[in-house]
Every structure is written in C-alpha cells, then in structure tokens.
PDB file of N, CA and C in Angstrom:
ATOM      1  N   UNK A   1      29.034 -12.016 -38.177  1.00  0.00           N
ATOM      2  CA  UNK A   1      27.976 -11.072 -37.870  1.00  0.00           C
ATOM      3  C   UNK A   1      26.895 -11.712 -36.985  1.00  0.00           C
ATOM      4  N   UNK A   2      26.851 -12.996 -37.344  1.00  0.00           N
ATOM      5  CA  UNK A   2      25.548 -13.701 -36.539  1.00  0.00           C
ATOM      6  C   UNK A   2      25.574 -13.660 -35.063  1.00  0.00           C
ATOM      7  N   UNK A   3      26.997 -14.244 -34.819  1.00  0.00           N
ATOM      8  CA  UNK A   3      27.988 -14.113 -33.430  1.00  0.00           C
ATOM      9  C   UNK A   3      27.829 -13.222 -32.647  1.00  0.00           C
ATOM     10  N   UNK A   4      28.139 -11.889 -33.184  1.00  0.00           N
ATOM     11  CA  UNK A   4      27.983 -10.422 -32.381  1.00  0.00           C
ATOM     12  C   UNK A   4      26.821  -9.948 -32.293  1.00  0.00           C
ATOM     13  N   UNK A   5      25.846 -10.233 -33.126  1.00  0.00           N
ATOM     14  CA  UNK A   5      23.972  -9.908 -33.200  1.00  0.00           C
ATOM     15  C   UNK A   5      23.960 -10.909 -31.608  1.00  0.00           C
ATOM     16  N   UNK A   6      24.125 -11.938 -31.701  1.00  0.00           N
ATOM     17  CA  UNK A   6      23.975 -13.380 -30.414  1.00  0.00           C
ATOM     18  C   UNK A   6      24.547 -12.540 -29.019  1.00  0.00           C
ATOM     19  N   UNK A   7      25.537 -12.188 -29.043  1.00  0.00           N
ATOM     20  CA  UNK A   7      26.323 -11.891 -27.960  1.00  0.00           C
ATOM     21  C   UNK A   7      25.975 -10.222 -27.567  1.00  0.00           C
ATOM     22  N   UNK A   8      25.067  -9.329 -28.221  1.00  0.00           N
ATOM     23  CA  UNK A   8      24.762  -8.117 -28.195  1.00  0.00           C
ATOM     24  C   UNK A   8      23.537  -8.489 -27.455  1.00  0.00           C
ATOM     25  N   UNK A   9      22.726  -9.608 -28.321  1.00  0.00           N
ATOM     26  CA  UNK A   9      21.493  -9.887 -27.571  1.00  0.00           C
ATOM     27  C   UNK A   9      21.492 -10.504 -26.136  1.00  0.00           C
ATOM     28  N   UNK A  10      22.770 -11.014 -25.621  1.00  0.00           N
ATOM     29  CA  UNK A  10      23.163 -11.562 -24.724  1.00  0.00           C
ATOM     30  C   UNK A  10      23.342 -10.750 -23.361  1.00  0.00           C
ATOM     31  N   UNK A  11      23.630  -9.940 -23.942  1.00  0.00           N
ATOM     32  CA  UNK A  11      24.314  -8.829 -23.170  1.00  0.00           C
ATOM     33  C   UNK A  11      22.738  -7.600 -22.477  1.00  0.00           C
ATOM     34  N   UNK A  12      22.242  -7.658 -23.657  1.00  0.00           N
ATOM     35  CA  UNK A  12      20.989  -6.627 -23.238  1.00  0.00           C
ATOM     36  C   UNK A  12      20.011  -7.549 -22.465  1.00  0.00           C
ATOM     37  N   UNK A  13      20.067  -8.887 -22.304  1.00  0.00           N
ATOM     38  CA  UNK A  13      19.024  -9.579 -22.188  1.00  0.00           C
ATOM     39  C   UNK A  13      19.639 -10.055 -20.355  1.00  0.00           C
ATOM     40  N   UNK A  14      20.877  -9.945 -20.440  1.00  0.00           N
ATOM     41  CA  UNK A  14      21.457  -9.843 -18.527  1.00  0.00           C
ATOM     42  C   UNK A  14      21.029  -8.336 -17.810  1.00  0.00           C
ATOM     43  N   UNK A  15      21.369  -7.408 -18.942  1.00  0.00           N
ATOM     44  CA  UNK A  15      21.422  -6.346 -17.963  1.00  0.00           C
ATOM     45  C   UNK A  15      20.363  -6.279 -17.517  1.00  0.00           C
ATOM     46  N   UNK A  16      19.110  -6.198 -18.497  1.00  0.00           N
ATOM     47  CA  UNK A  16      17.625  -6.580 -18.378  1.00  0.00           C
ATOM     48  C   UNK A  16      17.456  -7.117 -17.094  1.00  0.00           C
ATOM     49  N   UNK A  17      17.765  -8.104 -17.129  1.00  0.00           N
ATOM     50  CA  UNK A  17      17.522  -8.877 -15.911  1.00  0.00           C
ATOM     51  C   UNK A  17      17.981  -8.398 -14.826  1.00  0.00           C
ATOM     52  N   UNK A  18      19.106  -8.048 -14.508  1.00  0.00           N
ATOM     53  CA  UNK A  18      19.986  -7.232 -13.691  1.00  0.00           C
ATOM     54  C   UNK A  18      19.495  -6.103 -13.048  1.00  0.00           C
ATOM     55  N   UNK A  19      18.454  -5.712 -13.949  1.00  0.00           N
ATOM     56  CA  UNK A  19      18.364  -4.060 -13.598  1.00  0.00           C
ATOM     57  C   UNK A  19      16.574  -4.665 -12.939  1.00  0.00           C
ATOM     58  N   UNK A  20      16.036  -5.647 -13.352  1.00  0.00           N
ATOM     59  CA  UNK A  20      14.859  -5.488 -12.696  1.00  0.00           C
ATOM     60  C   UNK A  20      14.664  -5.960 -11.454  1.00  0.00           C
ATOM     61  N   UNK A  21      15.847  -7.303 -11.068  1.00  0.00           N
ATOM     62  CA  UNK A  21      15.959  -8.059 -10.078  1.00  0.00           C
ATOM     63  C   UNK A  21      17.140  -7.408  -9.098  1.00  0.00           C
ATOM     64  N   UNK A  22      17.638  -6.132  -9.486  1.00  0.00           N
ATOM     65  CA  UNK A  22      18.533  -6.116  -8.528  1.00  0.00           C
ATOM     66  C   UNK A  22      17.872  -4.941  -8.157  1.00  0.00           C
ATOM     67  N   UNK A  23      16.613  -4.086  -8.220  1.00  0.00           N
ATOM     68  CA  UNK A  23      16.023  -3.089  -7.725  1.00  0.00           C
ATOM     69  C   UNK A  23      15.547  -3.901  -5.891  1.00  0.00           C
ATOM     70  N   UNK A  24      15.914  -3.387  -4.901  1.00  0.00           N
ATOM     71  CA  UNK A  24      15.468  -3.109  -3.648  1.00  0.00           C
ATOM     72  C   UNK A  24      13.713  -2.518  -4.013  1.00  0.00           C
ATOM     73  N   UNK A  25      13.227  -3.545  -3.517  1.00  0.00           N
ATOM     74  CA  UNK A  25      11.928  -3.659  -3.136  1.00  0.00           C
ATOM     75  C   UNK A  25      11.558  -2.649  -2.016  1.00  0.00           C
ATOM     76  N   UNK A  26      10.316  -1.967  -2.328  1.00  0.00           N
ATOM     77  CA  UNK A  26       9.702  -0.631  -1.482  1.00  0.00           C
ATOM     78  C   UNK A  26       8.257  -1.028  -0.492  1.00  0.00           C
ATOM     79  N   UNK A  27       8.201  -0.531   0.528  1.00  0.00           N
ATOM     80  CA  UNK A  27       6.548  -0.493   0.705  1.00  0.00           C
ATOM     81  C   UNK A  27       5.954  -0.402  -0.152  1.00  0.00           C
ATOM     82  N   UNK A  28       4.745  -0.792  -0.148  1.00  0.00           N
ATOM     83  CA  UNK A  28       3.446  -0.750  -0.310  1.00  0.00           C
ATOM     84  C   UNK A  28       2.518   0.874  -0.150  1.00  0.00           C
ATOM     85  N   UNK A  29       2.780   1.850  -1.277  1.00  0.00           N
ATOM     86  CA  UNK A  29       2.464   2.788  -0.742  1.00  0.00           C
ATOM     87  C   UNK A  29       1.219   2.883   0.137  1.00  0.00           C
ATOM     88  N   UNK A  30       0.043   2.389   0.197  1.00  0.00           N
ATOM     89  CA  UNK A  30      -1.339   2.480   1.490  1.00  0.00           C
ATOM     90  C   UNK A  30      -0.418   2.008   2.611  1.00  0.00           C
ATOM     91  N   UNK A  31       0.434   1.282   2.436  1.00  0.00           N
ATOM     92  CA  UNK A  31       0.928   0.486   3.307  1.00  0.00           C
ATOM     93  C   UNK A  31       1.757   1.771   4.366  1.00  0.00           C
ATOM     94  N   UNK A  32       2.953   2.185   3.352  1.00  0.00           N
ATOM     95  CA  UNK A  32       3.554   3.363   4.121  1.00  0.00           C
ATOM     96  C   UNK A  32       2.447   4.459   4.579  1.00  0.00           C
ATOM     97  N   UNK A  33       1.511   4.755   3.806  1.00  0.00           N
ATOM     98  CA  UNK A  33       0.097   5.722   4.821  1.00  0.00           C
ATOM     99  C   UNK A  33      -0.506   5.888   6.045  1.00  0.00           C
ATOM    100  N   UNK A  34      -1.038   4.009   6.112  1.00  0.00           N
ATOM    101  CA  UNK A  34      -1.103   3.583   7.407  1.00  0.00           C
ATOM    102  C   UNK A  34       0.007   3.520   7.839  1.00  0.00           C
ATOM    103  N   UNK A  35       1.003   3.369   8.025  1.00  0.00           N
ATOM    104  CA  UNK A  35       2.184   3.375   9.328  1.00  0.00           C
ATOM    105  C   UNK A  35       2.729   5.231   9.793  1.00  0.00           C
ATOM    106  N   UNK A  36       2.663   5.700   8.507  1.00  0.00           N
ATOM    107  CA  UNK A  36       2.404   7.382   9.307  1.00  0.00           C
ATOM    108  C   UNK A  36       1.846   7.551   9.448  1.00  0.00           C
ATOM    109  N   UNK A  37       0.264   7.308   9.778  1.00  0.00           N
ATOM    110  CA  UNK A  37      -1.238   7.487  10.431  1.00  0.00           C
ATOM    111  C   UNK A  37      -0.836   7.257  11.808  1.00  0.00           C
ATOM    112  N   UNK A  38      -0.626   5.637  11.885  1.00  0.00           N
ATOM    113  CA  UNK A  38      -0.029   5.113  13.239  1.00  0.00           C
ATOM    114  C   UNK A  38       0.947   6.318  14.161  1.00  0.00           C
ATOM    115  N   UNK A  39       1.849   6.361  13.491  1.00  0.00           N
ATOM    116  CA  UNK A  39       2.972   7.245  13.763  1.00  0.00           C
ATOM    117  C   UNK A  39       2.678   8.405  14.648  1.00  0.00           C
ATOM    118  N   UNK A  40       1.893   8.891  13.550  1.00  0.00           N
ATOM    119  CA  UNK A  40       1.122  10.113  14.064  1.00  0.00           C
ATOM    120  C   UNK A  40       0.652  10.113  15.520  1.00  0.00           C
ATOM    121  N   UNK A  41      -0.101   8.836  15.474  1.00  0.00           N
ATOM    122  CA  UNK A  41      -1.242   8.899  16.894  1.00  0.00           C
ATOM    123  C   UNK A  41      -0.822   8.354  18.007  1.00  0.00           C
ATOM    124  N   UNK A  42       0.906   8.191  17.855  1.00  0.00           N
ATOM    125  CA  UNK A  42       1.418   7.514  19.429  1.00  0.00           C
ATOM    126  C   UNK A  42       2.518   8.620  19.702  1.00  0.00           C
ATOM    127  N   UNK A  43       2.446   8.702  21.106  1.00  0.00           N
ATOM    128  CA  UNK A  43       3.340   8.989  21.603  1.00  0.00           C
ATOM    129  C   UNK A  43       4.609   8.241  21.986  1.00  0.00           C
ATOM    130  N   UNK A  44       5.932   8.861  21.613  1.00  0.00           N
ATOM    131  CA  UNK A  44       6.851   7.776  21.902  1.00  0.00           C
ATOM    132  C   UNK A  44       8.094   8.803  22.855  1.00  0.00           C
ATOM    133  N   UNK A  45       7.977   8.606  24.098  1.00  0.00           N
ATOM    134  CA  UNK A  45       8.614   9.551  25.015  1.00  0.00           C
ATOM    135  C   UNK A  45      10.024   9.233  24.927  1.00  0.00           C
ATOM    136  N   UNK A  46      10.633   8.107  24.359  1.00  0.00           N
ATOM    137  CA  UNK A  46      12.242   7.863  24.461  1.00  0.00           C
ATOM    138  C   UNK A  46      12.200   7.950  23.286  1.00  0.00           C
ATOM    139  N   UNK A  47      11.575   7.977  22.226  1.00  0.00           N
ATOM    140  CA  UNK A  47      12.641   8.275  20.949  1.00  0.00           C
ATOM    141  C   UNK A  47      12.487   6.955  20.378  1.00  0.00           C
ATOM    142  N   UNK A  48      12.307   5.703  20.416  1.00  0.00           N
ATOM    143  CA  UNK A  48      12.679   4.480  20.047  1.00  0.00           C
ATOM    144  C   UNK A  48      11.918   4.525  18.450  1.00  0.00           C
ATOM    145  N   UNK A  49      11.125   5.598  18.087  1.00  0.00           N
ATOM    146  CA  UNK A  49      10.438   5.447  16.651  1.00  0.00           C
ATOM    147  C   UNK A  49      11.092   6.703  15.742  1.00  0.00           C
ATOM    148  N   UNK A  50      12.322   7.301  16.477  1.00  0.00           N
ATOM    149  CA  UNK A  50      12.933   8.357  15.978  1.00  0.00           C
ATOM    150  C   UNK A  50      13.053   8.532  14.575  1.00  0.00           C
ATOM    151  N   UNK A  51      13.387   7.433  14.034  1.00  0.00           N
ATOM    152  CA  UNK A  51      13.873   7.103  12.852  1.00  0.00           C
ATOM    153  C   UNK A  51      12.755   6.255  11.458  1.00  0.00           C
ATOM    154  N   UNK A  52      11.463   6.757  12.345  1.00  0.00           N
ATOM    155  CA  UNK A  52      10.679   6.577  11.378  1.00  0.00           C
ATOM    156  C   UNK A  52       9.896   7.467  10.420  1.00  0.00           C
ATOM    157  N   UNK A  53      11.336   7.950   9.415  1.00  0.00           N
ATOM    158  CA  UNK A  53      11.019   9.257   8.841  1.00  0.00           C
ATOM    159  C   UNK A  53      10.585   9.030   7.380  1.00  0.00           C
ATOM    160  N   UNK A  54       9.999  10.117   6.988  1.00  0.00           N
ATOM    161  CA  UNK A  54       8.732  10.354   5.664  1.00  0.00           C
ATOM    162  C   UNK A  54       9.973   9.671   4.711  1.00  0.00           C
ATOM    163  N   UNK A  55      11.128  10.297   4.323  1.00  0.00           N
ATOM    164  CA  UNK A  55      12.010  10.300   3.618  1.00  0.00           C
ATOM    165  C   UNK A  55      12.620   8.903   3.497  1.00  0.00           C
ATOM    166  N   UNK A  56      12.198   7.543   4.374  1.00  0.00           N
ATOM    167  CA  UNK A  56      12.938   6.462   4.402  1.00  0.00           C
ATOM    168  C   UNK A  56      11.964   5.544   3.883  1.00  0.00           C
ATOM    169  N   UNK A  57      12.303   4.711   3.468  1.00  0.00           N
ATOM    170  CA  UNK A  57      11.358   3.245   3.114  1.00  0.00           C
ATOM    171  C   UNK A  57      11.053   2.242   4.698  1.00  0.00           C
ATOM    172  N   UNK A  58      10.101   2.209   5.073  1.00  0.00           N
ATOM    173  CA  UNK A  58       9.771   1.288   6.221  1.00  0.00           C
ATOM    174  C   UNK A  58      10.245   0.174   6.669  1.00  0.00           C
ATOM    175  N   UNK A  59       9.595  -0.952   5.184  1.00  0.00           N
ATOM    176  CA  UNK A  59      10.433  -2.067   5.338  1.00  0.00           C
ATOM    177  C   UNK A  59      11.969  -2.325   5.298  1.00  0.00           C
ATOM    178  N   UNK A  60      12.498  -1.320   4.875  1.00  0.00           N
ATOM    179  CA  UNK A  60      14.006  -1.285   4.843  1.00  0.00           C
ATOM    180  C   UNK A  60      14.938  -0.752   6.037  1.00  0.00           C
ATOM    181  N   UNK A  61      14.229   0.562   6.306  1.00  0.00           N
ATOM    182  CA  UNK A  61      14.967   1.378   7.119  1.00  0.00           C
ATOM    183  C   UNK A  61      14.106   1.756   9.113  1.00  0.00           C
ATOM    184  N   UNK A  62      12.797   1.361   8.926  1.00  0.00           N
ATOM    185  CA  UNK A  62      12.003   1.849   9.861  1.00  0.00           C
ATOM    186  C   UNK A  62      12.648   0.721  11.236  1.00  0.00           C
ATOM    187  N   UNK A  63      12.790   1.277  12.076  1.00  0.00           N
ATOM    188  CA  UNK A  63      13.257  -0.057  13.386  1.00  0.00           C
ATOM    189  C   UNK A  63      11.400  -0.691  14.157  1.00  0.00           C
ATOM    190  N   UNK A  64      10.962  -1.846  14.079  1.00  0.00           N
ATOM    191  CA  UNK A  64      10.101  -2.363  14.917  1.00  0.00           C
ATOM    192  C   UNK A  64       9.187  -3.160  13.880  1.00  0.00           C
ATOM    193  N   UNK A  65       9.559  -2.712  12.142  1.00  0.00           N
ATOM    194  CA  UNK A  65       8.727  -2.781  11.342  1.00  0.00           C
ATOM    195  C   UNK A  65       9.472  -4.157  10.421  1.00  0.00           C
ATOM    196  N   UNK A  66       8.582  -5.436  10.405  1.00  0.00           N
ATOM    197  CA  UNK A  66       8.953  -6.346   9.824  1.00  0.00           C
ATOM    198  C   UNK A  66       8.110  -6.710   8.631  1.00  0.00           C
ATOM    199  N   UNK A  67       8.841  -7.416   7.333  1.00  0.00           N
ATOM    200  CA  UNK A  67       8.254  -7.219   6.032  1.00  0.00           C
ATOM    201  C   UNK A  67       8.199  -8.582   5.881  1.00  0.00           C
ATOM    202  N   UNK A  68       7.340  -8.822   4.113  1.00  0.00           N
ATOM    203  CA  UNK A  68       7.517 -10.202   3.844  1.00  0.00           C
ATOM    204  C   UNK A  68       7.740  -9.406   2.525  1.00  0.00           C
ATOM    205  N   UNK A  69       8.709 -10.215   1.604  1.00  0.00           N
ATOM    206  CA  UNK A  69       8.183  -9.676   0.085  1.00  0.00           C
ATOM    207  C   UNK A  69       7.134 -10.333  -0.540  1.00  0.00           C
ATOM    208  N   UNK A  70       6.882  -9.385  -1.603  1.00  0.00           N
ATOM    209  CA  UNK A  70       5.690 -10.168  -2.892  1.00  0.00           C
ATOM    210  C   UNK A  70       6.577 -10.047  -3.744  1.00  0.00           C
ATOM    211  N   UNK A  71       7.266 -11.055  -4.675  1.00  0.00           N
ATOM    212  CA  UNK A  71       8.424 -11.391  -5.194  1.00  0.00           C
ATOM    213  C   UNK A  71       7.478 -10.511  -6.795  1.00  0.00           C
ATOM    214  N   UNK A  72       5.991 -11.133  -7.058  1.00  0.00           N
ATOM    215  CA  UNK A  72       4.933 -11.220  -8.451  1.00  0.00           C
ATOM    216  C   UNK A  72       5.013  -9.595  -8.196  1.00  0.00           C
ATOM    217  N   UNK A  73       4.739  -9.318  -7.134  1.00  0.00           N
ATOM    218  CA  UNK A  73       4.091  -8.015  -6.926  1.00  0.00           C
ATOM    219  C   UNK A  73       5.329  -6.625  -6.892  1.00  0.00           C
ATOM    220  N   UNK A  74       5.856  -7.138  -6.448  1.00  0.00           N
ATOM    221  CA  UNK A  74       7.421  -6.037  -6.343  1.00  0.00           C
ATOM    222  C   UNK A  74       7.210  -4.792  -4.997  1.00  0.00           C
ATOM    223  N   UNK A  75       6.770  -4.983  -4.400  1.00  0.00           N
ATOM    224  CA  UNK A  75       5.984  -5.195  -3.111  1.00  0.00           C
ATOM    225  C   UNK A  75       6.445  -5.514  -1.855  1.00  0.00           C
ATOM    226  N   UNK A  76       7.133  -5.104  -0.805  1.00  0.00           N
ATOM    227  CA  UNK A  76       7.149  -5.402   0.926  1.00  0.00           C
ATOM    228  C   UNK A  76       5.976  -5.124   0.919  1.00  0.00           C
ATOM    229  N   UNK A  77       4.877  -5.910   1.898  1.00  0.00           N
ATOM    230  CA  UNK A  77       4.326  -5.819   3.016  1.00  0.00           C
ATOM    231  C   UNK A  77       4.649  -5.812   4.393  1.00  0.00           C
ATOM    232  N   UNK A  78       4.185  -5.360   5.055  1.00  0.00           N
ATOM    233  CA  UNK A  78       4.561  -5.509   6.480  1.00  0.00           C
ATOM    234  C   UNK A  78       3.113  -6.507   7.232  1.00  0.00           C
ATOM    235  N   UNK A  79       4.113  -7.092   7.566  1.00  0.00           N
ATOM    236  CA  UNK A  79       3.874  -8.764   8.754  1.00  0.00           C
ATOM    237  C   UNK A  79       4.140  -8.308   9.926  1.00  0.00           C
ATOM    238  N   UNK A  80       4.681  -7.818  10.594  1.00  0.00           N
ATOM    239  CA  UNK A  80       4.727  -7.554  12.303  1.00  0.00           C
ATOM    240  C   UNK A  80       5.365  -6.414  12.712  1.00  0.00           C
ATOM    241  N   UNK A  81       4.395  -5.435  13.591  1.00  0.00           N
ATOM    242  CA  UNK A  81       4.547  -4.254  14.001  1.00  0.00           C
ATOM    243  C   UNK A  81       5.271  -4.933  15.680  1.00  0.00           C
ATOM    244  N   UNK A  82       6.679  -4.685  16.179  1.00  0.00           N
ATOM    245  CA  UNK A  82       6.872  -4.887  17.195  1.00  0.00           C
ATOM    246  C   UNK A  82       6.769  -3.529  18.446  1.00  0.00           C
ATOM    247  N   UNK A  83       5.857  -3.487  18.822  1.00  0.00           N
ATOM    248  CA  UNK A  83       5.965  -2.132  19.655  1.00  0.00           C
ATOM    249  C   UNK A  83       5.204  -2.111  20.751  1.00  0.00           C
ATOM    250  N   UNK A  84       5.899  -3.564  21.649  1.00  0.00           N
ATOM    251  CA  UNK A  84       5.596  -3.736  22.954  1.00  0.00           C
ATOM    252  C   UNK A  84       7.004  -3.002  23.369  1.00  0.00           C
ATOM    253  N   UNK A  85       6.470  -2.828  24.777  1.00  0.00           N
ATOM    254  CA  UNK A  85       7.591  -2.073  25.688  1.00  0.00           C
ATOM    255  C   UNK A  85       8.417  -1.548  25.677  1.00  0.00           C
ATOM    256  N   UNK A  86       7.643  -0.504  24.470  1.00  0.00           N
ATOM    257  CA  UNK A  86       8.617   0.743  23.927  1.00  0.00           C
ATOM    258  C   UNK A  86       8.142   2.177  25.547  1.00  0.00           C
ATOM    259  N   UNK A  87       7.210   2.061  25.810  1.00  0.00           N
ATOM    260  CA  UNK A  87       6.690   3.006  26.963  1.00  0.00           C
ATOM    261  C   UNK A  87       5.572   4.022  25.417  1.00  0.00           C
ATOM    262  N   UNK A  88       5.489   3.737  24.484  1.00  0.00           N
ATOM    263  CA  UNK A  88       4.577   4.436  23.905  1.00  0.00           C
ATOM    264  C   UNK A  88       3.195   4.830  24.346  1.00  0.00           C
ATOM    265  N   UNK A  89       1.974   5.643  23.933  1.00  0.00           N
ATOM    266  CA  UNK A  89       0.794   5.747  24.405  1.00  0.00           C
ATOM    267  C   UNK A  89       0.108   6.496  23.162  1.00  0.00           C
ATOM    268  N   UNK A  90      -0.780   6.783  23.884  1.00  0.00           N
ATOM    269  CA  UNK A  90      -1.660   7.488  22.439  1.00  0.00           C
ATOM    270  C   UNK A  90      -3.195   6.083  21.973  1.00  0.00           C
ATOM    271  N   UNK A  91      -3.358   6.365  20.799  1.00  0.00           N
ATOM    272  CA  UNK A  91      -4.435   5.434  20.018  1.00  0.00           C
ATOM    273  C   UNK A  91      -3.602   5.046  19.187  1.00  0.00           C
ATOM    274  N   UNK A  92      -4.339   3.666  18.380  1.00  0.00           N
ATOM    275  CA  UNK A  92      -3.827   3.039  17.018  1.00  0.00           C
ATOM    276  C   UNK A  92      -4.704   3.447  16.286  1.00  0.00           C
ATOM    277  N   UNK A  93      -4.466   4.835  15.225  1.00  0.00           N
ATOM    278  CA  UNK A  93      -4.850   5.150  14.093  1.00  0.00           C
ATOM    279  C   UNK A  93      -5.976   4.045  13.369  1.00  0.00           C
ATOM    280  N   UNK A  94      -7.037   4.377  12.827  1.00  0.00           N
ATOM    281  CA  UNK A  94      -8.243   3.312  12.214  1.00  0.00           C
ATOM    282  C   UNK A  94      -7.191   2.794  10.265  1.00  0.00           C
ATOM    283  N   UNK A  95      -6.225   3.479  10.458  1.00  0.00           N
ATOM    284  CA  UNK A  95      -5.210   3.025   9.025  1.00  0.00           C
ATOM    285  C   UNK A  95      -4.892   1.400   9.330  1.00  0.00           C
ATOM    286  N   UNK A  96      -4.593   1.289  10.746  1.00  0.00           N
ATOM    287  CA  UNK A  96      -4.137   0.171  10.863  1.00  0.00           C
ATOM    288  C   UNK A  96      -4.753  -1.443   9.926  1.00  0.00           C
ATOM    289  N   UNK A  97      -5.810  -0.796   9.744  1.00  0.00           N
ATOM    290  CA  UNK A  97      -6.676  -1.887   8.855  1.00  0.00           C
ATOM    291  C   UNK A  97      -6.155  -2.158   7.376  1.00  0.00           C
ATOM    292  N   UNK A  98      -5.293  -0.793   7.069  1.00  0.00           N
ATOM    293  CA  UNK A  98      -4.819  -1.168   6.030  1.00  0.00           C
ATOM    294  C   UNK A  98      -3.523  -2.056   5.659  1.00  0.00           C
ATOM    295  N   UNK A  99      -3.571  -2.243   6.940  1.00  0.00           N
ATOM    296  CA  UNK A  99      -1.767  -3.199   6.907  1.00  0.00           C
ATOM    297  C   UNK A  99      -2.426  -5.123   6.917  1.00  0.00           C
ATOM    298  N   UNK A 100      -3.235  -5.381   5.797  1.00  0.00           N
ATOM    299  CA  UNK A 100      -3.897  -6.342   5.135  1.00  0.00           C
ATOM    300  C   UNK A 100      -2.790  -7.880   5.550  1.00  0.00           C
ATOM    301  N   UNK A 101      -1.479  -7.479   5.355  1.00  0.00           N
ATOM    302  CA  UNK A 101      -0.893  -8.955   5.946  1.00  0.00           C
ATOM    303  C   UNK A 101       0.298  -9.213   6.997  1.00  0.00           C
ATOM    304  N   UNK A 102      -0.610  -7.779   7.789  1.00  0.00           N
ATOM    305  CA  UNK A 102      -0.295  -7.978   9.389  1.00  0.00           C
ATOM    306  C   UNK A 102      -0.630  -9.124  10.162  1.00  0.00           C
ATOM    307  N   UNK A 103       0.466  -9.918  10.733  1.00  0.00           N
ATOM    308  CA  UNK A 103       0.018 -10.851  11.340  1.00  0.00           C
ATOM    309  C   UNK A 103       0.337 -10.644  13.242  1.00  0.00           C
ATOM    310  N   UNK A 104       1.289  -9.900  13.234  1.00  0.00           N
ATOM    311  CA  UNK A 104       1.727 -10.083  14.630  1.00  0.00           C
ATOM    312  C   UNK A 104       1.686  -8.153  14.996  1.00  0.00           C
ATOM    313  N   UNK A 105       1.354  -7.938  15.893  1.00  0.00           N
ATOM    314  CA  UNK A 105       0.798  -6.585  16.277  1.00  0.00           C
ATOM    315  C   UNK A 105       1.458  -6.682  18.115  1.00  0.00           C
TER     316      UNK A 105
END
C-alpha cells in the first residue's frame, strides 16, 4: 500500500509539473494593448503587418515582433519592434511607452 500511495504521488506530482511548464507563454496583456494602439496608427500599404490579428498571441504568432520570456513571471515581453523598411507611415501611438522592455525600435 505504501508503494502505490508513493507512485500515485509520483505521478500527480509530474503531471503537475507538466501541465505548468509545458503551457506556451502569452503576452503581456498592456503589452498586447500597446501593440494594437501601434497597429492602429500605421499605415501598412503592402500588407507586411497582415497577420497581426486580435485573435493571435504577438510574441508567438505576430511577424516583426520579438520577445524575451519572464520564466518567474509567465510572461513574453517584447524586446524589439522590427519595422524598418516595411514602406509603413502614420504616427507611433503614445502606448508605445508601455512596451517597458523594449530595447530595439
């Protein structure tokens, strides 16, 4: 009986683990706010931000948008907006301030 109590506890104590460490890490919701603020306020005449839709996760799925994780935090941030010589125009949204560990713009 001791055995199977050991090996029951064994078992709940992987999946445990399993299930918290194998979750795919999300934006930063302010984080995803400011980048559809951004979004909003450029024009992008070829399409190259096509795919930066409400329905997707940024750091995962958005093209130009680079992350770091917060491993403590469970947390992408985004570190570098690449969106030179896309032909875009428009303003950069005042959200942009909220992208706190932006380093490369």
């Amino acid at each position: 009986m001791g055995r199977e109590k050991a090996i029951i506890l064994l078992i709940v104590a992987l999946s445990t683990c399993f299930s918290v460490y194998g979750q795919e890490m999300i934006t930063h919701p302010d984080e995803v706010t400011a980048l559809e603020a951004i979004h909003g306020s450029l024009e992008d005449p070829m399409g190259y931000l096509r795919n930066w839709e409400k329905e997707k996760d940024p750091c995962t799925s958005w093209s130009f948008v680079h992350c770091l994780q917060n491993e403590t935090e469970g947390y992408q941030h985004v570190q570098e907006l690449r969106l030179m010589n896309l032909s875009l125009s428009g303003t950069l949204a005042p959200e942009l301030g909220q992208l706190k560990y932006m380093e490369i713009l």
